[in-house]
C-alpha atoms as a PDB file:
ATOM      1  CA  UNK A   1     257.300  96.042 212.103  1.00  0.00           C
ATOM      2  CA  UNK A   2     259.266  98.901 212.293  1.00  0.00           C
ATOM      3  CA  UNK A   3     259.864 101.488 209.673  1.00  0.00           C
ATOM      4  CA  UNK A   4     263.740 100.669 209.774  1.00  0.00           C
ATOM      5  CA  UNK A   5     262.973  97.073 209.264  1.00  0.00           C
ATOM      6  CA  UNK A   6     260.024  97.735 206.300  1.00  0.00           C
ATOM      7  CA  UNK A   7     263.179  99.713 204.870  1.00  0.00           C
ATOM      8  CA  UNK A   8     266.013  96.691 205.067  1.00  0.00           C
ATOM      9  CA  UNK A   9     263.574  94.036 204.302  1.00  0.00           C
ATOM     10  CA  UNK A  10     262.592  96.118 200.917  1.00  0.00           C
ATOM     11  CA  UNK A  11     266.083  97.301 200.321  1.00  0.00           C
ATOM     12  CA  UNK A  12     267.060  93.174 200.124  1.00  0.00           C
ATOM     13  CA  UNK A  13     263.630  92.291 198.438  1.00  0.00           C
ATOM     14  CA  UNK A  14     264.345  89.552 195.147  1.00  0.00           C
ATOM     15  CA  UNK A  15     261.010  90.995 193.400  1.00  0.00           C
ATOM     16  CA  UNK A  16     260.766  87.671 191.751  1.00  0.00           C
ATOM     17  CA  UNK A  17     260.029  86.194 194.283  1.00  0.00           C
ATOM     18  CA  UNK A  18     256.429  87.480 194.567  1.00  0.00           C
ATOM     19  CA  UNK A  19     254.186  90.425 196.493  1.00  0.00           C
ATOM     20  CA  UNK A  20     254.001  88.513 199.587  1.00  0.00           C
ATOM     21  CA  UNK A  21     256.637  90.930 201.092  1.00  0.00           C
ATOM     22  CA  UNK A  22     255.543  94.180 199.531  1.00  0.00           C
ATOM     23  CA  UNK A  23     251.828  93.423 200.666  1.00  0.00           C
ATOM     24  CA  UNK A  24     252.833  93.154 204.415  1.00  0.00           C
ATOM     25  CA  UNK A  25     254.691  96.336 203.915  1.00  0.00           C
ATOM     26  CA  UNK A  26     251.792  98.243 202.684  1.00  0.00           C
ATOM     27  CA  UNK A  27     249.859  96.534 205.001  1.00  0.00           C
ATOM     28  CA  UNK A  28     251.431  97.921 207.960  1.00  0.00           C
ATOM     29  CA  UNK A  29     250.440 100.639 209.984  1.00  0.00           C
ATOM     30  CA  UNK A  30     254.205 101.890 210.366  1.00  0.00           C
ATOM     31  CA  UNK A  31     253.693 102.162 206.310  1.00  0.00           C
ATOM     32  CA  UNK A  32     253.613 105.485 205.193  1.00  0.00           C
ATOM     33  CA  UNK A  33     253.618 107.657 201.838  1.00  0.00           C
ATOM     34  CA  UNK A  34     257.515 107.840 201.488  1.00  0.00           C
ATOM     35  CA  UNK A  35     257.240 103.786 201.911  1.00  0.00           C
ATOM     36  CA  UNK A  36     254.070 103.407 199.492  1.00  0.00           C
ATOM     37  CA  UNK A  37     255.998 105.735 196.440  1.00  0.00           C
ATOM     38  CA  UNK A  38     258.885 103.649 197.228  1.00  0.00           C
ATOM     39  CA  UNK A  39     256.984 100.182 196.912  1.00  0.00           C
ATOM     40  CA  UNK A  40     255.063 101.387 193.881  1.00  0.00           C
ATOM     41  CA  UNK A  41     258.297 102.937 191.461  1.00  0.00           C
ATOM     42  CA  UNK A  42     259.942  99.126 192.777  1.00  0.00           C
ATOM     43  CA  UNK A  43     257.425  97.474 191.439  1.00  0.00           C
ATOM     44  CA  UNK A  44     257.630  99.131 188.176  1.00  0.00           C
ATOM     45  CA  UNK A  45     255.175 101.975 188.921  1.00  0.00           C
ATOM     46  CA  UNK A  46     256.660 103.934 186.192  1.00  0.00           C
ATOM     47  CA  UNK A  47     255.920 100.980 183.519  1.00  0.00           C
ATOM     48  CA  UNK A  48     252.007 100.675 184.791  1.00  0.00           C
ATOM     49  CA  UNK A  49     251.775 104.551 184.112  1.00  0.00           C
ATOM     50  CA  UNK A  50     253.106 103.683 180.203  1.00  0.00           C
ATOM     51  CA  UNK A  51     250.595 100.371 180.315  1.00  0.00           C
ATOM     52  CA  UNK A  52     247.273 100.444 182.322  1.00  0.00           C
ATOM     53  CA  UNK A  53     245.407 102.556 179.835  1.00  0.00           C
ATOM     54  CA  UNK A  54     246.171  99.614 177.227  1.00  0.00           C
ATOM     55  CA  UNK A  55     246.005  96.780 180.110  1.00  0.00           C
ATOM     56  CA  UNK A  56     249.365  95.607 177.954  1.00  0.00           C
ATOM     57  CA  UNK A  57     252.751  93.851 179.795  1.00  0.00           C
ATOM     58  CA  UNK A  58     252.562  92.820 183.337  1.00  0.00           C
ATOM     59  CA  UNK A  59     250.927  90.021 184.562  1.00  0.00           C
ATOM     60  CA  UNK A  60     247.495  89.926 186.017  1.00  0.00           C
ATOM     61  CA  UNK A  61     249.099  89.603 189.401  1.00  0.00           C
ATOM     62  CA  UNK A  62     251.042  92.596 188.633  1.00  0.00           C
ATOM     63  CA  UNK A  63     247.706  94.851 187.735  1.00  0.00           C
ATOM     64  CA  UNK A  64     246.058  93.629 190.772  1.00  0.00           C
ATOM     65  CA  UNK A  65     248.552  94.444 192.869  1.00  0.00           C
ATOM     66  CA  UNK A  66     249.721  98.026 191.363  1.00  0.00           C
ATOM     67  CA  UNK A  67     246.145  98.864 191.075  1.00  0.00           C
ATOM     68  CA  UNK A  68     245.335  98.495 194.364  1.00  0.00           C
ATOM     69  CA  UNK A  69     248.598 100.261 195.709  1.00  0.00           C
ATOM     70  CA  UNK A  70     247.660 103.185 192.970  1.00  0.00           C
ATOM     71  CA  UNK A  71     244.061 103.260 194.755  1.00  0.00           C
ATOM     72  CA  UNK A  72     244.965 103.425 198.385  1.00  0.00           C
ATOM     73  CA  UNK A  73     248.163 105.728 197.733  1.00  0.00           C
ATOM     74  CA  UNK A  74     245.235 108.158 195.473  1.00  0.00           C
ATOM     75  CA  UNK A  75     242.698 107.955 198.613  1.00  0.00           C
ATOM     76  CA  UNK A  76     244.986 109.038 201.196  1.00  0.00           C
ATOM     77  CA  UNK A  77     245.980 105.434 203.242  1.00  0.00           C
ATOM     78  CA  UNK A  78     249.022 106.652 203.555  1.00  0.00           C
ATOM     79  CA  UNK A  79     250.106 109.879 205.499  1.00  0.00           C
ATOM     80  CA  UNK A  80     253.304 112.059 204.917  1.00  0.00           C
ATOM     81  CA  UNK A  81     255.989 111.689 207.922  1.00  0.00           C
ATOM     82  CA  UNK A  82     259.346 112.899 208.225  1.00  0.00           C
ATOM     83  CA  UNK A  83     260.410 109.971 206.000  1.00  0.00           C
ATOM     84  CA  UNK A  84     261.214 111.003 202.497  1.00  0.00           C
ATOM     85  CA  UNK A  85     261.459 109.692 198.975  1.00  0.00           C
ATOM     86  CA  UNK A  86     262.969 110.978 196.066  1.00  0.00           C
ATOM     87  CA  UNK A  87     260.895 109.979 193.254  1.00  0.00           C
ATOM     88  CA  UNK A  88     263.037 108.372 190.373  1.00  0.00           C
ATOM     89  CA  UNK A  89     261.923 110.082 187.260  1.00  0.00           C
ATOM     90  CA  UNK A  90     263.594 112.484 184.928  1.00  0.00           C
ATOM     91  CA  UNK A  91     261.866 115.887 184.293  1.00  0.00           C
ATOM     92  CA  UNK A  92     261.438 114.593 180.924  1.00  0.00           C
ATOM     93  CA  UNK A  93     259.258 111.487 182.322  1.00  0.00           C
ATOM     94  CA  UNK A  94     257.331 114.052 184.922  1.00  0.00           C
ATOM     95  CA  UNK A  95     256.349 116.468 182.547  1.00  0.00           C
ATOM     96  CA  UNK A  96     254.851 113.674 180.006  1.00  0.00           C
ATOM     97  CA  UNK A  97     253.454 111.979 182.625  1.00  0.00           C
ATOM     98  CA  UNK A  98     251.544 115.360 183.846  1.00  0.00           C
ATOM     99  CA  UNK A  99     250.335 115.881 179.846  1.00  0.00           C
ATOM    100  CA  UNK A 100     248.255 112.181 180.628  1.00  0.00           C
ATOM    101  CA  UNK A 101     246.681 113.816 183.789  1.00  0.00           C
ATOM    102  CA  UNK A 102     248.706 111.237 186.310  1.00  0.00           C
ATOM    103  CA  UNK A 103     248.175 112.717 189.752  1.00  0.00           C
ATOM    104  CA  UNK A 104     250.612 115.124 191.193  1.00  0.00           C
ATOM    105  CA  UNK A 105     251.108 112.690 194.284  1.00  0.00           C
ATOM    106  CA  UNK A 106     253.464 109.742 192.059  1.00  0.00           C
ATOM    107  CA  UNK A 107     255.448 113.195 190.518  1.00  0.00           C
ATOM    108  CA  UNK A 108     256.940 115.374 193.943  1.00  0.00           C
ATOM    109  CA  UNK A 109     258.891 113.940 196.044  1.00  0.00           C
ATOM    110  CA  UNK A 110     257.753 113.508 199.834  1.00  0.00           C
END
């Protein structure tokens, strides 16, 4: 797949429908950083930040699937390109996130 078509398929994604979709995207070779932050905040990245230290709302599904996104995107599967993302948190939300030691990489944009 192309990046452009990663990008429209995601932008029309129904999220209830499952992680088929999102796990092709990361999947990808054309997937990159920009595209994994993007995948991750969709999928409620934000909320998994508030719950994995309590293992509390989500579904086991969910963890699994957040989890494994949080380990590649932490081990460096995913390279920078000229794509970019914004990420969507307040400075509020990045600075408490920084006081629990979340890595730098889900708090600047790319």
């Amino acid at each position: 797949m192309t990046y452009e078509q990663m990008k429209n398929m995601l932008d029309n994604y129904n999220w209830d429908d499952g992680f088929k979709l999102p796990k092709r995207i990361i999947s990808d070779a054309n997937c990159d950083l920009a595209m994994a932050l993007e995948i991750f905040y969709l999928a409620d990245g934000y909320g998994y930040f508030q719950t994995f230290s309590h293992n509390t709302g989500g579904t086991k599904v969910w963890f699994c699937f957040i989890g494994k996104l949080c380990y590649d995107i932490e081990n460096g599967k995913y390279i920078k390109s000229e794509h970019h993302y914004t990420i969507p948190l307040s400075k509020v939300q990045r600075y408490q996130l920084r006081k629990k030691n979340i890595p730098e990489v889900y708090l600047a944009d790319v």
